[in-house]
PDB file of N, CA and C in Angstrom:
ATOM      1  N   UNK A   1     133.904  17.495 208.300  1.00  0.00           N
ATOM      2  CA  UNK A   1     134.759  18.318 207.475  1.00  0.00           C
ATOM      3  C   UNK A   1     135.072  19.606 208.233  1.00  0.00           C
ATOM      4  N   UNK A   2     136.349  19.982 208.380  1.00  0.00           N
ATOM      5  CA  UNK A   2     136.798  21.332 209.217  1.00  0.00           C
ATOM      6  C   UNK A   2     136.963  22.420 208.385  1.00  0.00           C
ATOM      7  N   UNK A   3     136.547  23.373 208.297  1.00  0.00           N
ATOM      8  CA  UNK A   3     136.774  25.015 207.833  1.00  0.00           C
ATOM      9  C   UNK A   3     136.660  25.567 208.527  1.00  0.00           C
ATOM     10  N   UNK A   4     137.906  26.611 208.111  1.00  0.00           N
ATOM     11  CA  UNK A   4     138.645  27.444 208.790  1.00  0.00           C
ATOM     12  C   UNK A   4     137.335  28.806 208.357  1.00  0.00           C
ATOM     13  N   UNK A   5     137.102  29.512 209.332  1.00  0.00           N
ATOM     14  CA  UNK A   5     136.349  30.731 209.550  1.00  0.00           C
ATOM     15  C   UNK A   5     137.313  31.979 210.086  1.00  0.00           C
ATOM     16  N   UNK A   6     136.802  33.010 209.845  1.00  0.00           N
ATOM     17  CA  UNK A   6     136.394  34.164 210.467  1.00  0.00           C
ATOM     18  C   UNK A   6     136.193  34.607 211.745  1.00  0.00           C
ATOM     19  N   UNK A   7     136.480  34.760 212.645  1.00  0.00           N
ATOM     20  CA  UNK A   7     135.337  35.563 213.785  1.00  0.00           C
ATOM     21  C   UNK A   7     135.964  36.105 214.838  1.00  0.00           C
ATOM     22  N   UNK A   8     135.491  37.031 215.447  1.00  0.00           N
ATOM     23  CA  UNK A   8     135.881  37.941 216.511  1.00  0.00           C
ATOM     24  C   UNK A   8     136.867  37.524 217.220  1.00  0.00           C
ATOM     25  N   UNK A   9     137.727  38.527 217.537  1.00  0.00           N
ATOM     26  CA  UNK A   9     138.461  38.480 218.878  1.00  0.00           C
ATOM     27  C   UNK A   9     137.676  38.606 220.081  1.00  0.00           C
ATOM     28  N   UNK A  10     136.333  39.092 219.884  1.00  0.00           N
ATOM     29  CA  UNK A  10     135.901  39.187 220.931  1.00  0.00           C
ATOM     30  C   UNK A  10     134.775  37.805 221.181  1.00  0.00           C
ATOM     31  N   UNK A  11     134.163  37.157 220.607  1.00  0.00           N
ATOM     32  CA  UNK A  11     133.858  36.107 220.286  1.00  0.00           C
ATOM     33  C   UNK A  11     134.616  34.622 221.040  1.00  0.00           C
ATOM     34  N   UNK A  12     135.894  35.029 220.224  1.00  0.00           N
ATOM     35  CA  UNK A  12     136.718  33.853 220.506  1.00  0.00           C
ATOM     36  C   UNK A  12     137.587  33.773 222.224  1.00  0.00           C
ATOM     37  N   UNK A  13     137.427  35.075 222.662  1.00  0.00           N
ATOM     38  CA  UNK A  13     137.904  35.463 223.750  1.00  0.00           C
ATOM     39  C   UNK A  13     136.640  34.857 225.084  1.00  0.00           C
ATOM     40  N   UNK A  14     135.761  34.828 224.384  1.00  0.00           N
ATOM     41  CA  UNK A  14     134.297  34.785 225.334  1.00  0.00           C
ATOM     42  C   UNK A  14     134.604  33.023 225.323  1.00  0.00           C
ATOM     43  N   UNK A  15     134.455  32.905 224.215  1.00  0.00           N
ATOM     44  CA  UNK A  15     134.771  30.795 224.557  1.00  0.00           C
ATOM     45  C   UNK A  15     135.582  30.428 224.987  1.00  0.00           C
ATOM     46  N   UNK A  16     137.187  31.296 224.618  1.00  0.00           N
ATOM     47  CA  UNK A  16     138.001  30.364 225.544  1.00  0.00           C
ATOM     48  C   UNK A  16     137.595  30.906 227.284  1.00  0.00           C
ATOM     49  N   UNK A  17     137.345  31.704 227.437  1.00  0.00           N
ATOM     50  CA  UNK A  17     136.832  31.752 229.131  1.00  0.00           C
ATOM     51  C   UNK A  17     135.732  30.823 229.538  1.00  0.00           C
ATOM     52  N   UNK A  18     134.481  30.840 228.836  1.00  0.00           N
ATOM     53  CA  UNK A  18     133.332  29.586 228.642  1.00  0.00           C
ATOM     54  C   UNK A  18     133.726  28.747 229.098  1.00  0.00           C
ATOM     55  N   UNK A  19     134.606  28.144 227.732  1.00  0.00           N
ATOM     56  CA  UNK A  19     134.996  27.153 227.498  1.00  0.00           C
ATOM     57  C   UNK A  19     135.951  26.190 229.093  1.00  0.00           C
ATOM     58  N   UNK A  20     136.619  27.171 229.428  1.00  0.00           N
ATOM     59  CA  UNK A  20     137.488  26.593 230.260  1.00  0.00           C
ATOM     60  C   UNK A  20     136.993  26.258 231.813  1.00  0.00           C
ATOM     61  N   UNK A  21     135.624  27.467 231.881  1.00  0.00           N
ATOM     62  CA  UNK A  21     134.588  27.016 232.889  1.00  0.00           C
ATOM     63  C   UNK A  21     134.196  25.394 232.998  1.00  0.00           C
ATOM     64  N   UNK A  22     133.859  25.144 231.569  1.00  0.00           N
ATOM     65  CA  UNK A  22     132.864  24.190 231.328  1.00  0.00           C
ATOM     66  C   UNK A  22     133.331  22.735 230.729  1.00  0.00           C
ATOM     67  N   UNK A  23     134.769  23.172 230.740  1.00  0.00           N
ATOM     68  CA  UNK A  23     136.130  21.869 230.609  1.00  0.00           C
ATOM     69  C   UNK A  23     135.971  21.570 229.191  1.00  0.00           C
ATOM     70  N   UNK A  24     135.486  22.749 228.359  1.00  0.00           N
ATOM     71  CA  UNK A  24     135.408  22.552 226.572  1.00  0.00           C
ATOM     72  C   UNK A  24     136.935  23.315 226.136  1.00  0.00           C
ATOM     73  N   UNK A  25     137.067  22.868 224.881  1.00  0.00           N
ATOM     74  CA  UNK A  25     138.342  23.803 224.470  1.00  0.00           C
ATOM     75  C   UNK A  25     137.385  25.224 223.901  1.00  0.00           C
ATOM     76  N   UNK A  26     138.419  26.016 223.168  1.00  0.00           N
ATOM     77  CA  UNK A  26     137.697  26.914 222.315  1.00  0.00           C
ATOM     78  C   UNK A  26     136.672  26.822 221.089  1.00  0.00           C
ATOM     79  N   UNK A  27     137.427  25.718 220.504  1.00  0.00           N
ATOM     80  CA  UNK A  27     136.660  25.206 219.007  1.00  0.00           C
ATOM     81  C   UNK A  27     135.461  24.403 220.090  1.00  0.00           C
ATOM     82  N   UNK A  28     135.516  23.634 221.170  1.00  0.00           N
ATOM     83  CA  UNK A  28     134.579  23.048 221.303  1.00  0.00           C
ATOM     84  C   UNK A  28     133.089  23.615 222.047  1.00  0.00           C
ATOM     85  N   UNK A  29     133.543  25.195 222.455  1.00  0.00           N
ATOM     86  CA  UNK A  29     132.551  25.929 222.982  1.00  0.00           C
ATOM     87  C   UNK A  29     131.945  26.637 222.362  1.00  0.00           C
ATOM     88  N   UNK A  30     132.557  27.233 221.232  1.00  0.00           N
ATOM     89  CA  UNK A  30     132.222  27.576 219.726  1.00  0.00           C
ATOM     90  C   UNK A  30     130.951  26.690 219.155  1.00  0.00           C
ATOM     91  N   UNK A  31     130.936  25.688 218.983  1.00  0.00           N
ATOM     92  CA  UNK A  31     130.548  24.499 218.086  1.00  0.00           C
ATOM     93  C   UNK A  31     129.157  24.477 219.389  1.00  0.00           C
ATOM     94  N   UNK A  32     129.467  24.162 220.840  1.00  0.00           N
ATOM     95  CA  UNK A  32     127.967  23.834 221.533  1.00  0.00           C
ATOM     96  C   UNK A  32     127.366  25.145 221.483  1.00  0.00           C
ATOM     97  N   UNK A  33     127.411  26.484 221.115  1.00  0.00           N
ATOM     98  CA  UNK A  33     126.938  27.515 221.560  1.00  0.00           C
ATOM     99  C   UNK A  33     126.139  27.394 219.673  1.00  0.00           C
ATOM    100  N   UNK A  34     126.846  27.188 218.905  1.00  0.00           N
ATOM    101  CA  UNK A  34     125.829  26.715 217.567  1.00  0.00           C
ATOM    102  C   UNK A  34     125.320  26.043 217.499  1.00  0.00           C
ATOM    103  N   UNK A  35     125.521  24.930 218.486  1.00  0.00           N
ATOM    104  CA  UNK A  35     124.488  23.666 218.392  1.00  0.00           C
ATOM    105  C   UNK A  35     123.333  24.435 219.523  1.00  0.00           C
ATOM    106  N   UNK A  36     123.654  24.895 220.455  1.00  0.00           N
ATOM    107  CA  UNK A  36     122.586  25.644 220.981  1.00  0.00           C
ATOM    108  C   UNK A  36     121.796  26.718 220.376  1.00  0.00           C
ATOM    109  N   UNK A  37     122.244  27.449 219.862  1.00  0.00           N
ATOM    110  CA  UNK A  37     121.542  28.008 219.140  1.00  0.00           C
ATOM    111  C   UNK A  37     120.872  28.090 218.226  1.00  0.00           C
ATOM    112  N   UNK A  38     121.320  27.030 217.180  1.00  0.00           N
ATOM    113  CA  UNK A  38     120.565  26.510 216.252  1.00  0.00           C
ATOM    114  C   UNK A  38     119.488  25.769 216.624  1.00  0.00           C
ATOM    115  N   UNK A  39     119.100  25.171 217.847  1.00  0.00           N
ATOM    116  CA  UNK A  39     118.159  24.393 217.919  1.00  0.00           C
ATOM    117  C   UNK A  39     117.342  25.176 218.753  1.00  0.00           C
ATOM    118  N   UNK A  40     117.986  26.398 219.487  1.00  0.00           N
ATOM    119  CA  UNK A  40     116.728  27.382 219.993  1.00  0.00           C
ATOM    120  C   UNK A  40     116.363  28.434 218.643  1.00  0.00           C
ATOM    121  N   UNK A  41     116.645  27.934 217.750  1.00  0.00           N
ATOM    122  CA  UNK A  41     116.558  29.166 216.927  1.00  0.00           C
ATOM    123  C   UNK A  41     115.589  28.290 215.538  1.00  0.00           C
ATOM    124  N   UNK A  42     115.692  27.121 215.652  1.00  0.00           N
ATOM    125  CA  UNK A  42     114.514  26.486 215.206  1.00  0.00           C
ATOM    126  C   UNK A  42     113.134  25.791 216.329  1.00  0.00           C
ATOM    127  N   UNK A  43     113.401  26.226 217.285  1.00  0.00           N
ATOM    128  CA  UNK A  43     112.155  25.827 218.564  1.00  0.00           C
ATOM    129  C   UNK A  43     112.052  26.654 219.478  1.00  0.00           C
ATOM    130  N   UNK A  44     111.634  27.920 218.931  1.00  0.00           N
ATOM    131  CA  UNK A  44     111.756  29.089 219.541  1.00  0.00           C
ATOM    132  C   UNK A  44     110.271  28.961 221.258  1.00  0.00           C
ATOM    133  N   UNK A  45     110.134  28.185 221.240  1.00  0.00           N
ATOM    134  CA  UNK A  45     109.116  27.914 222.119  1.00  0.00           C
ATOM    135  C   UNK A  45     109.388  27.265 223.080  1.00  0.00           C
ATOM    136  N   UNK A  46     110.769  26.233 223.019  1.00  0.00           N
ATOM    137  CA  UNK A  46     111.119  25.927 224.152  1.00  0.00           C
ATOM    138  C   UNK A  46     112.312  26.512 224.672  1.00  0.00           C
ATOM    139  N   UNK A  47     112.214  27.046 225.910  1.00  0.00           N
ATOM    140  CA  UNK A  47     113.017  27.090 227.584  1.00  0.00           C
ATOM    141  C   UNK A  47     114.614  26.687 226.663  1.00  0.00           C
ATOM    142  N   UNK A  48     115.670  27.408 227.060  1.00  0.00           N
ATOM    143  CA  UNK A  48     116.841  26.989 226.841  1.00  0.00           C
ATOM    144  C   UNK A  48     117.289  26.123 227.744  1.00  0.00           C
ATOM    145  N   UNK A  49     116.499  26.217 229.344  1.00  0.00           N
ATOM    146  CA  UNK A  49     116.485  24.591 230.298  1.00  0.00           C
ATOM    147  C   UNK A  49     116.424  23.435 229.782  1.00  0.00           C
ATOM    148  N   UNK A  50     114.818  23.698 228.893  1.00  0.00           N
ATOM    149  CA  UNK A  50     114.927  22.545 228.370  1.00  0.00           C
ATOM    150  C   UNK A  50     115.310  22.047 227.139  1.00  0.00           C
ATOM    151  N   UNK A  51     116.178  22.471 226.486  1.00  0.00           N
ATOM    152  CA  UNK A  51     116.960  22.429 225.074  1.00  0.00           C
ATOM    153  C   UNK A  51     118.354  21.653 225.946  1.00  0.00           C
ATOM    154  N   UNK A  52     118.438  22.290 226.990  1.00  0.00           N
ATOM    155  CA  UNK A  52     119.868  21.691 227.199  1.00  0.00           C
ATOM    156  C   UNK A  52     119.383  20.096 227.727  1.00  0.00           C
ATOM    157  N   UNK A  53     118.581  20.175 228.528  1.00  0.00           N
ATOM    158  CA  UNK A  53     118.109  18.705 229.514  1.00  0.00           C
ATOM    159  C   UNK A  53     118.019  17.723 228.436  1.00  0.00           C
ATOM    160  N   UNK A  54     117.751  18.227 227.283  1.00  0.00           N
ATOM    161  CA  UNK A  54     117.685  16.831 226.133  1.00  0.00           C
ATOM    162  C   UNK A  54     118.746  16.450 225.300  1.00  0.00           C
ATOM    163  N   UNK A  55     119.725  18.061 225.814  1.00  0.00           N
ATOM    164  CA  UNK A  55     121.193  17.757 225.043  1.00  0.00           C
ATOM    165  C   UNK A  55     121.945  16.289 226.113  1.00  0.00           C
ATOM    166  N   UNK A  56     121.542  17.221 227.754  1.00  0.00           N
ATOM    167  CA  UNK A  56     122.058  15.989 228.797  1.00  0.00           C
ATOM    168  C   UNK A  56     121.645  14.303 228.428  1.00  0.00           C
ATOM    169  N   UNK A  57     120.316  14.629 228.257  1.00  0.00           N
ATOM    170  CA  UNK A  57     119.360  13.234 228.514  1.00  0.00           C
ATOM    171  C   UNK A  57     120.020  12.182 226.938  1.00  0.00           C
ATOM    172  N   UNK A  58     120.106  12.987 225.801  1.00  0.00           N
ATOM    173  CA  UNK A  58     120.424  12.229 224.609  1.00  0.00           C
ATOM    174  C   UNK A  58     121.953  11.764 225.124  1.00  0.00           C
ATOM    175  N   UNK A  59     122.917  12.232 225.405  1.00  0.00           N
ATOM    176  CA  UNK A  59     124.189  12.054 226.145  1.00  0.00           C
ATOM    177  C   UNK A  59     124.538  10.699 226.982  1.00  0.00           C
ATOM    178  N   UNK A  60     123.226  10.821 227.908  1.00  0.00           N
ATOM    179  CA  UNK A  60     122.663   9.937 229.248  1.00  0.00           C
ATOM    180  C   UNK A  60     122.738   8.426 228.216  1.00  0.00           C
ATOM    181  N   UNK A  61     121.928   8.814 227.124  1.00  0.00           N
ATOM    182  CA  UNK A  61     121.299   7.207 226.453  1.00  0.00           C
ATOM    183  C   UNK A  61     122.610   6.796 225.950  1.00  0.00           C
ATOM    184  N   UNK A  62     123.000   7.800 224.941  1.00  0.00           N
ATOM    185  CA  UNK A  62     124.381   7.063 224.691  1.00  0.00           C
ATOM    186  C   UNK A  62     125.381   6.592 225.131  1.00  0.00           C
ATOM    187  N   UNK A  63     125.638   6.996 226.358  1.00  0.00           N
ATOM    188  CA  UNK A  63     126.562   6.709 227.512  1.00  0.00           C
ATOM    189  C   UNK A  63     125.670   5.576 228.358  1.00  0.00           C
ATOM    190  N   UNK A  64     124.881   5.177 227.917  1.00  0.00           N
ATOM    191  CA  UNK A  64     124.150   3.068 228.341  1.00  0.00           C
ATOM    192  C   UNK A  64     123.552   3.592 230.384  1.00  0.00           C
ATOM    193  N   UNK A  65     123.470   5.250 230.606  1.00  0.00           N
ATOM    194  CA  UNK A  65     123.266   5.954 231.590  1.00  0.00           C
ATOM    195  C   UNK A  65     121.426   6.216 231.933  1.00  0.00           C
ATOM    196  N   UNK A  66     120.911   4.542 231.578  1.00  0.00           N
ATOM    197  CA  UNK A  66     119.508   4.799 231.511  1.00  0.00           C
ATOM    198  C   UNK A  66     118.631   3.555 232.575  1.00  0.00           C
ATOM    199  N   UNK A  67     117.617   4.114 233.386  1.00  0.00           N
ATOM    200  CA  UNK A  67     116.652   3.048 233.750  1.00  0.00           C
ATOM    201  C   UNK A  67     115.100   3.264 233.457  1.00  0.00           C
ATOM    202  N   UNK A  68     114.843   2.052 233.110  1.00  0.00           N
ATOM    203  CA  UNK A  68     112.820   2.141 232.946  1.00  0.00           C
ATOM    204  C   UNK A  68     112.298   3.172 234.087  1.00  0.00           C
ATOM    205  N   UNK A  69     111.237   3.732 233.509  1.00  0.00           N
ATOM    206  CA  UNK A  69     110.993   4.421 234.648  1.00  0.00           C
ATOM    207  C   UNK A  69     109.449   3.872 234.769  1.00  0.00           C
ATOM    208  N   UNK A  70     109.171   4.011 235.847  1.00  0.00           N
ATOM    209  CA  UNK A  70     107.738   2.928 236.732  1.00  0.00           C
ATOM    210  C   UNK A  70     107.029   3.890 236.772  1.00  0.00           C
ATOM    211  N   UNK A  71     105.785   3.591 236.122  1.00  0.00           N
ATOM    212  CA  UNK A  71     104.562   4.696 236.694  1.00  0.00           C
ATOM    213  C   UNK A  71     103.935   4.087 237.760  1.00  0.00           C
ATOM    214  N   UNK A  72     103.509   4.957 238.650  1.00  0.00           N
ATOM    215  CA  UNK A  72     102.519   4.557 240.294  1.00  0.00           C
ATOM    216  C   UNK A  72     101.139   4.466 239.690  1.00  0.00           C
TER     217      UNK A  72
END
C-alpha cells in the first residue's frame, strides 16, 4: 500500500544523490535507509556490516545464488 508522506527537502535531496550512487531511485533509497534502520534500531548490537551482509546474503538465496558450504 503507497502513502504519500511528508519530508524534507533536505532528506529527499540526500537520497536522490544516494540513491543514484547506488543505482536506487529516490523512493527506493528512502525505503532501504528504513529498512536499515529499522532493523539496526531493533538489534542495536549488531555492526551495520553485518545488518547489511544478511540484507546481501537473504538477496543471494533468493536469487538461487547459493552453494553447500564444506567443513574441513
Amino acid at each position: 500500500m503507497a502513502t504519500a508522506i511528508k519530508l524534507s527537502d533536505e532528506l529527499v535531496d540526500d537520497a536522490a544523490l544516494n540513491g543514484k550512487a547506488q543505482h536506487r531511485s529516490t523512493p527506493k533509497q528512502i525505503e532501504y535507509w528504513a529498512r536499515i534502520g529499522k532493523i539496526a534500531d531493533e538489534n542495536p548490537d549488531l555492526p551495520l556490516g553485518f545488518v547489511k551482509g544478511i540484507l546481501v546474503g537473504i538477496e543471494e538465496i533468493k536469487a538461487g545464488d547459493v552453494s553447500e558450504y564444506e567443513f574441513n
